[in-house]
C-alpha atoms as a PDB file:
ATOM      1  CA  UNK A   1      75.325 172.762 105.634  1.00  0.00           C
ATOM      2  CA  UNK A   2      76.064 170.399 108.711  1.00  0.00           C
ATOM      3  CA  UNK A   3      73.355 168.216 107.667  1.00  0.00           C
ATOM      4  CA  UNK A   4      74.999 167.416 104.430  1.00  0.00           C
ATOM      5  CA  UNK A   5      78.418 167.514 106.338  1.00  0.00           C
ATOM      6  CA  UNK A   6      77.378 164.798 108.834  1.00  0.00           C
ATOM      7  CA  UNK A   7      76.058 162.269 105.675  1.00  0.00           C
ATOM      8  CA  UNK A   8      79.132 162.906 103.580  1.00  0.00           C
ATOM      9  CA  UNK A   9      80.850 161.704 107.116  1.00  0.00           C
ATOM     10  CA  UNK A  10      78.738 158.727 107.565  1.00  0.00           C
ATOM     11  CA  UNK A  11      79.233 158.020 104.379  1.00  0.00           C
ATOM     12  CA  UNK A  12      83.482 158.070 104.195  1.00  0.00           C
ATOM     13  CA  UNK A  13      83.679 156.705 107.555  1.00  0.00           C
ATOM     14  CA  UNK A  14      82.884 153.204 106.512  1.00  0.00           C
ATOM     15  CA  UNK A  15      84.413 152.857 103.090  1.00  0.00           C
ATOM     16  CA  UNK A  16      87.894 154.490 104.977  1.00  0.00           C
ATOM     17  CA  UNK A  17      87.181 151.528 108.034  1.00  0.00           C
ATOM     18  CA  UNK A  18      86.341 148.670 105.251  1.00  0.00           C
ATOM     19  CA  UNK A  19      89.498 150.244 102.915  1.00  0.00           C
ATOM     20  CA  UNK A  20      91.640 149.941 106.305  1.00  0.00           C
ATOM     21  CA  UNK A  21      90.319 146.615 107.185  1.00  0.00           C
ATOM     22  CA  UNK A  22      90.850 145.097 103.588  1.00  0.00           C
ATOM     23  CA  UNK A  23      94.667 146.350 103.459  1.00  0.00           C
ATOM     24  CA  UNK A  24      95.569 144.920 107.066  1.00  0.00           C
ATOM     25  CA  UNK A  25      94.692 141.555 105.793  1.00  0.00           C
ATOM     26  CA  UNK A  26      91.597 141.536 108.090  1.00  0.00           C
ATOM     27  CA  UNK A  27      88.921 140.452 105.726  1.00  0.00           C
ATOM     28  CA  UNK A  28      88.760 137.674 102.739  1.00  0.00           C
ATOM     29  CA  UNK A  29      88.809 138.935  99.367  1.00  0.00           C
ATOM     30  CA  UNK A  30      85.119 139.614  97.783  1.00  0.00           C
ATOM     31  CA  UNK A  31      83.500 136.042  96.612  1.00  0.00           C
ATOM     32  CA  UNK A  32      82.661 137.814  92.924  1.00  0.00           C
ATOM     33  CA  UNK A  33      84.830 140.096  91.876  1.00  0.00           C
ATOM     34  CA  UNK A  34      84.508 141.382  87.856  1.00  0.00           C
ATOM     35  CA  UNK A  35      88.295 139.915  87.436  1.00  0.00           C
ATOM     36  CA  UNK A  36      88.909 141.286  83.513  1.00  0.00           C
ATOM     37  CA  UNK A  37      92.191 140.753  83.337  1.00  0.00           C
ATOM     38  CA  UNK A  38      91.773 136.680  84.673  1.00  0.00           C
ATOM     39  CA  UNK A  39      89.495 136.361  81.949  1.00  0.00           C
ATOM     40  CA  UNK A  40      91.408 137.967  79.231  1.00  0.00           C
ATOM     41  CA  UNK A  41      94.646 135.794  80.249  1.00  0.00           C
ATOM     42  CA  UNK A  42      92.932 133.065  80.375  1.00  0.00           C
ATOM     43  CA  UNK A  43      90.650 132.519  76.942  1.00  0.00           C
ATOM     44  CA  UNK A  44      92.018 135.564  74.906  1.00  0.00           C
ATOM     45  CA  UNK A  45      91.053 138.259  73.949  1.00  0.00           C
ATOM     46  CA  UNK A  46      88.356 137.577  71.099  1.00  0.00           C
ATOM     47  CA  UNK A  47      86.989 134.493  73.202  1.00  0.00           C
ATOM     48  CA  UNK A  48      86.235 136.684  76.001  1.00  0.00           C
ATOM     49  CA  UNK A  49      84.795 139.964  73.788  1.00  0.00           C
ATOM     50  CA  UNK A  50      82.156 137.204  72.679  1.00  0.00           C
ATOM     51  CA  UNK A  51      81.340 136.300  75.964  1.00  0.00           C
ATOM     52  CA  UNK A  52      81.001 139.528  77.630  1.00  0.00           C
ATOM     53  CA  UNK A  53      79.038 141.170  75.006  1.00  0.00           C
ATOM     54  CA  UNK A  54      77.127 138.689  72.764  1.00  0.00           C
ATOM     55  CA  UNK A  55      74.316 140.309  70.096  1.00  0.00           C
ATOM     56  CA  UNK A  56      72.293 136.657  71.584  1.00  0.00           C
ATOM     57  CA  UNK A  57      72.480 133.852  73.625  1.00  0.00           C
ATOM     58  CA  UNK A  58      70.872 130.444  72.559  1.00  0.00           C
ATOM     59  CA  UNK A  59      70.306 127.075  74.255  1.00  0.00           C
ATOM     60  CA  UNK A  60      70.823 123.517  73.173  1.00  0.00           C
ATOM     61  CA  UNK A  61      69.812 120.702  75.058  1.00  0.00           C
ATOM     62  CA  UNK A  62      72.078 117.776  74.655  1.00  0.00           C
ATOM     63  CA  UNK A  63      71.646 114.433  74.125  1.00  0.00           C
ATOM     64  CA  UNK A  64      74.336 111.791  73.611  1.00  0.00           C
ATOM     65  CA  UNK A  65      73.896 109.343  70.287  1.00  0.00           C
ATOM     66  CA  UNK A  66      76.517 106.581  69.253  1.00  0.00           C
ATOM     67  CA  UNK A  67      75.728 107.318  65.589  1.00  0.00           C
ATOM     68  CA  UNK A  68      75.468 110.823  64.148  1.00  0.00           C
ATOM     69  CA  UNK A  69      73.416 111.387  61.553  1.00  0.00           C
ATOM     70  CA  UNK A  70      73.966 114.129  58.549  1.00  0.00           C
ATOM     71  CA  UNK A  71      71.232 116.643  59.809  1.00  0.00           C
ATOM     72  CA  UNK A  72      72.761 116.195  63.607  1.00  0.00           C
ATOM     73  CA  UNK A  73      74.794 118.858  64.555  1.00  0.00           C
ATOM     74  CA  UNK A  74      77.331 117.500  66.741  1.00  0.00           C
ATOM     75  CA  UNK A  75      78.969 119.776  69.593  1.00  0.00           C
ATOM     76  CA  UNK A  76      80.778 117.151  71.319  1.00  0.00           C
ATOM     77  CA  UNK A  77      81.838 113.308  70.172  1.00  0.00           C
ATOM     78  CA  UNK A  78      78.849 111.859  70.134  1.00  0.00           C
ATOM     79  CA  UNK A  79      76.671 114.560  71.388  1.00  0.00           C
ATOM     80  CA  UNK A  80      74.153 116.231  69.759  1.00  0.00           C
ATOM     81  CA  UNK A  81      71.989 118.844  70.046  1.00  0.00           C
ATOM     82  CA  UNK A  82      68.415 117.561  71.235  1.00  0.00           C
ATOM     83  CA  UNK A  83      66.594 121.266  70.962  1.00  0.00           C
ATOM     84  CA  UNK A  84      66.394 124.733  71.288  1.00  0.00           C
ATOM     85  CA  UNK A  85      65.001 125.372  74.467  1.00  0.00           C
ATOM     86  CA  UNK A  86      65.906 129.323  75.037  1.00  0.00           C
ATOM     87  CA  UNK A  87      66.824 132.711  73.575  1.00  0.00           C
ATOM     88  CA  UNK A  88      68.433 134.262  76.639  1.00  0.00           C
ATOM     89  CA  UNK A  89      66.867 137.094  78.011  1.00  0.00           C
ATOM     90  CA  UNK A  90      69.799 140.207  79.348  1.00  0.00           C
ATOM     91  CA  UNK A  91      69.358 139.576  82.630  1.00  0.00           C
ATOM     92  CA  UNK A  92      69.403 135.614  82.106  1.00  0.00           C
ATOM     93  CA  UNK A  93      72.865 136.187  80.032  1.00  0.00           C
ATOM     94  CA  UNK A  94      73.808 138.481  83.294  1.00  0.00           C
ATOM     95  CA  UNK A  95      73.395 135.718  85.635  1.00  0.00           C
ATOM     96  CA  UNK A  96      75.387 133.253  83.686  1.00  0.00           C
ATOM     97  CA  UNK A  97      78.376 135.416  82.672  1.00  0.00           C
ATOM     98  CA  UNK A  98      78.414 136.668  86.697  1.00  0.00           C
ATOM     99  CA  UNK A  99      78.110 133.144  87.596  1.00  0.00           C
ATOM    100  CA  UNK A 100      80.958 131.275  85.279  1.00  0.00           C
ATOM    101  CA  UNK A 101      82.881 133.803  83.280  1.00  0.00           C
ATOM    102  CA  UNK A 102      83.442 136.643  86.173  1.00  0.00           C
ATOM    103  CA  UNK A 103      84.105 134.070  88.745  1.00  0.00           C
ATOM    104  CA  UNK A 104      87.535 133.694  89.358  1.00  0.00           C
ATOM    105  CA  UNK A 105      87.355 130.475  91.193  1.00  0.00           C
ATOM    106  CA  UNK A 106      85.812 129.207  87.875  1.00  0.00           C
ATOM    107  CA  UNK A 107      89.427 129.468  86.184  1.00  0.00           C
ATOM    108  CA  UNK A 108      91.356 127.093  88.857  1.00  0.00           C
ATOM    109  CA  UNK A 109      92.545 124.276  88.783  1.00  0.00           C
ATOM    110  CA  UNK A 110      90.566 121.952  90.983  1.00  0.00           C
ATOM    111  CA  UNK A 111      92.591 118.989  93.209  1.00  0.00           C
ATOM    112  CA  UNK A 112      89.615 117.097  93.442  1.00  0.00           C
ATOM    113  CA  UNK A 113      88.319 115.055  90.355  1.00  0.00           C
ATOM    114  CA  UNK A 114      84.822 114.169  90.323  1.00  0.00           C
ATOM    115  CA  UNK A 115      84.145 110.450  89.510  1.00  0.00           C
ATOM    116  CA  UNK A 116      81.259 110.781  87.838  1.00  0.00           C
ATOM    117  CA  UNK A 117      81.490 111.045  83.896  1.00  0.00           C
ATOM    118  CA  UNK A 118      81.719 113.826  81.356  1.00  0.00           C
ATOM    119  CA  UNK A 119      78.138 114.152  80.399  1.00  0.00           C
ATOM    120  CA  UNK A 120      77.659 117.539  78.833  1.00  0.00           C
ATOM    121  CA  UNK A 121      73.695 118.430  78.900  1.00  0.00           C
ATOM    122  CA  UNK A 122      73.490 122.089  78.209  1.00  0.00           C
ATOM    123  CA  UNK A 123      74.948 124.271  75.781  1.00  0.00           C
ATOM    124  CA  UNK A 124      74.962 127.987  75.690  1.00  0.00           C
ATOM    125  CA  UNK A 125      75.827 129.352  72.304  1.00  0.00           C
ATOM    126  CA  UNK A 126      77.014 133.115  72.186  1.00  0.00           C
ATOM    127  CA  UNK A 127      76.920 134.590  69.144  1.00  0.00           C
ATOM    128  CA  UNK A 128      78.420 138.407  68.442  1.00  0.00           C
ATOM    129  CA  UNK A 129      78.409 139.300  64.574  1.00  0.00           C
ATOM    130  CA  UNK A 130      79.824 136.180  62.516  1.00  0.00           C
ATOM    131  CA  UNK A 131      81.652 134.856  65.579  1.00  0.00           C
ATOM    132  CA  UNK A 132      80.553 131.988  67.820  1.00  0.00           C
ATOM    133  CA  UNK A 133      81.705 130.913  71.228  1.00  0.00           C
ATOM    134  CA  UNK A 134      79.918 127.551  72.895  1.00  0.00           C
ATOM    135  CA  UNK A 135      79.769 127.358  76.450  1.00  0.00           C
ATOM    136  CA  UNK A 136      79.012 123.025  77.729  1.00  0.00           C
ATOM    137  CA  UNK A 137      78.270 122.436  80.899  1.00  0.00           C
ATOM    138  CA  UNK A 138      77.780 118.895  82.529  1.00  0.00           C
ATOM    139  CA  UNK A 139      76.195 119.068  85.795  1.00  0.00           C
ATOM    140  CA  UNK A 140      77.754 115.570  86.685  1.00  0.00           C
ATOM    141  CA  UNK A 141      81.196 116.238  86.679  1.00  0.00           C
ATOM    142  CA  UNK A 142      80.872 119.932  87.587  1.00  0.00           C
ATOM    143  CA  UNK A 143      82.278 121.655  84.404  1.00  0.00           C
ATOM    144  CA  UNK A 144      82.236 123.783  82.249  1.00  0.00           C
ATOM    145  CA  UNK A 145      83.934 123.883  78.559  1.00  0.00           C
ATOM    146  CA  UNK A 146      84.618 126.884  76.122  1.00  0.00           C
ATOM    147  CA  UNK A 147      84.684 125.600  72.391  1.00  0.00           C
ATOM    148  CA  UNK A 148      85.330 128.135  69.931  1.00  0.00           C
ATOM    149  CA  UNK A 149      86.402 127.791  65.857  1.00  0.00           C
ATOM    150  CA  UNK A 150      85.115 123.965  66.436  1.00  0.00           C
ATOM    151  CA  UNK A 151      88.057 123.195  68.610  1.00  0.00           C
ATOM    152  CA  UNK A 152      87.796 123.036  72.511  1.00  0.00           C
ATOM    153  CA  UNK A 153      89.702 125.842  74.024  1.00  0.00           C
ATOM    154  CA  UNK A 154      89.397 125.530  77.733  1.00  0.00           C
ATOM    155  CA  UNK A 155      87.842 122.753  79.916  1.00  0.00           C
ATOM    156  CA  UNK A 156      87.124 124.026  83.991  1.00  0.00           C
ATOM    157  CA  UNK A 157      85.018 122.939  87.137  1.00  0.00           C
ATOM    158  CA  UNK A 158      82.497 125.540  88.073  1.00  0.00           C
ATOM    159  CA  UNK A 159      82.555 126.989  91.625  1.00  0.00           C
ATOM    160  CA  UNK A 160      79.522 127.256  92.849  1.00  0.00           C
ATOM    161  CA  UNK A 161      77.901 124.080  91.766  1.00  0.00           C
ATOM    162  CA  UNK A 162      74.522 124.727  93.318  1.00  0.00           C
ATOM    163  CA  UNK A 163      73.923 128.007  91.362  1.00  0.00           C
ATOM    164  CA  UNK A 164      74.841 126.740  87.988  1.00  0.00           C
ATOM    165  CA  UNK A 165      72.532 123.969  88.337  1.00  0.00           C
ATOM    166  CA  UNK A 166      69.501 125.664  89.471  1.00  0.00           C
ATOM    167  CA  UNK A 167      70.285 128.415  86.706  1.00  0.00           C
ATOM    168  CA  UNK A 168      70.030 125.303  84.497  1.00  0.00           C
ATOM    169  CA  UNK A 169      67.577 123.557  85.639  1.00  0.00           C
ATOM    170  CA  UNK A 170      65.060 126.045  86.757  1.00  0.00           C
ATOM    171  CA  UNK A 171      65.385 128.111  83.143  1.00  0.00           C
ATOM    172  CA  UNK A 172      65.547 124.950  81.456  1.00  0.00           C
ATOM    173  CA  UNK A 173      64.336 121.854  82.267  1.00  0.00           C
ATOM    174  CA  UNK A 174      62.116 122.171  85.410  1.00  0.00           C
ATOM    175  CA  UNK A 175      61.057 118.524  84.957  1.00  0.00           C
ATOM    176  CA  UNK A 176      64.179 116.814  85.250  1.00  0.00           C
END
């Protein structure tokens, strides 16, 4: 009995200490926290059902083209999609939604523009039943844009830059 005493103390000790710590202001706010209710504020609530619980996840590589033909489908002006390059695996849809969609710094405003141009390269299309939600990202300008019933519905900057491109890259397009 004082075995399992002394590990349920151990064990309290340091959530109560962290708990105490976190309410005096003494430590930062976690870097990924699963903010729900950020995400439902922000793109709705049938935008963000889709992206937190898709039946599949495709992706399109992009390629821009200054005349569209009829068998193009076009995502963006101008863009195209190039190929299919992946059915996303669960755990490859895990990393994505934990690194855009449950990242709150994902949903701010950034100060800073980027001077580089809109270039969207990748595009992630989550499908759940008969609706469809495309996620864009351009690695050159750092964003990230939410289309959904062919309109664009939100347009952010990505936090942590060197994540998202590695995702993309190393998943993707290991050659570029």
């Amino acid at each position: 009995m004082k075995a399992k005493t002394f590990i349920l103390i151990c064990l309290l000790v340091p959530c109560l200490m962290c708990e105490a710590a976190c309410v005096n202001g003494k430590t930062k706010e976690p870097r990924f926290p699963i903010v729900d209710s950020i995400v439902y504020v922000t793109l709705g609530r049938t935008v963000t059902d889709i992206l937190l619980s898709p039946s599949k996840v495709n992706c399109y590589l992009l390629k821009g083209k200054s005349e569209v033909a009829k068998e193009d489908v076009e995502v963006e002006p101008h863009y195209v999609r190039d190929s299919l390059l992946a059915n996303l695996s669960n755990k490859e849809i895990g990393i994505l939604q934990f690194v855009l969609v449950f990242d709150k710094d994902c949903y701010k405003d950034d100060s800073v523009k980027v001077k580089s141009p809109y270039m969207p390269r990748y595009e992630f299309e989550f499908v759940k039943k008969n609706a469809v939600v495309h996620v864009i990202i351009s690695l050159q300008d750092y964003t990230w844009t939410v289309m959904y019933d062919g309109k664009e519905f939100a347009h952010f900057n990505f936090a942590n830059k060197e994540v998202v491109e590695k995702f993309c890259k190393m998943y993707f397009n290991p050659n570029e």
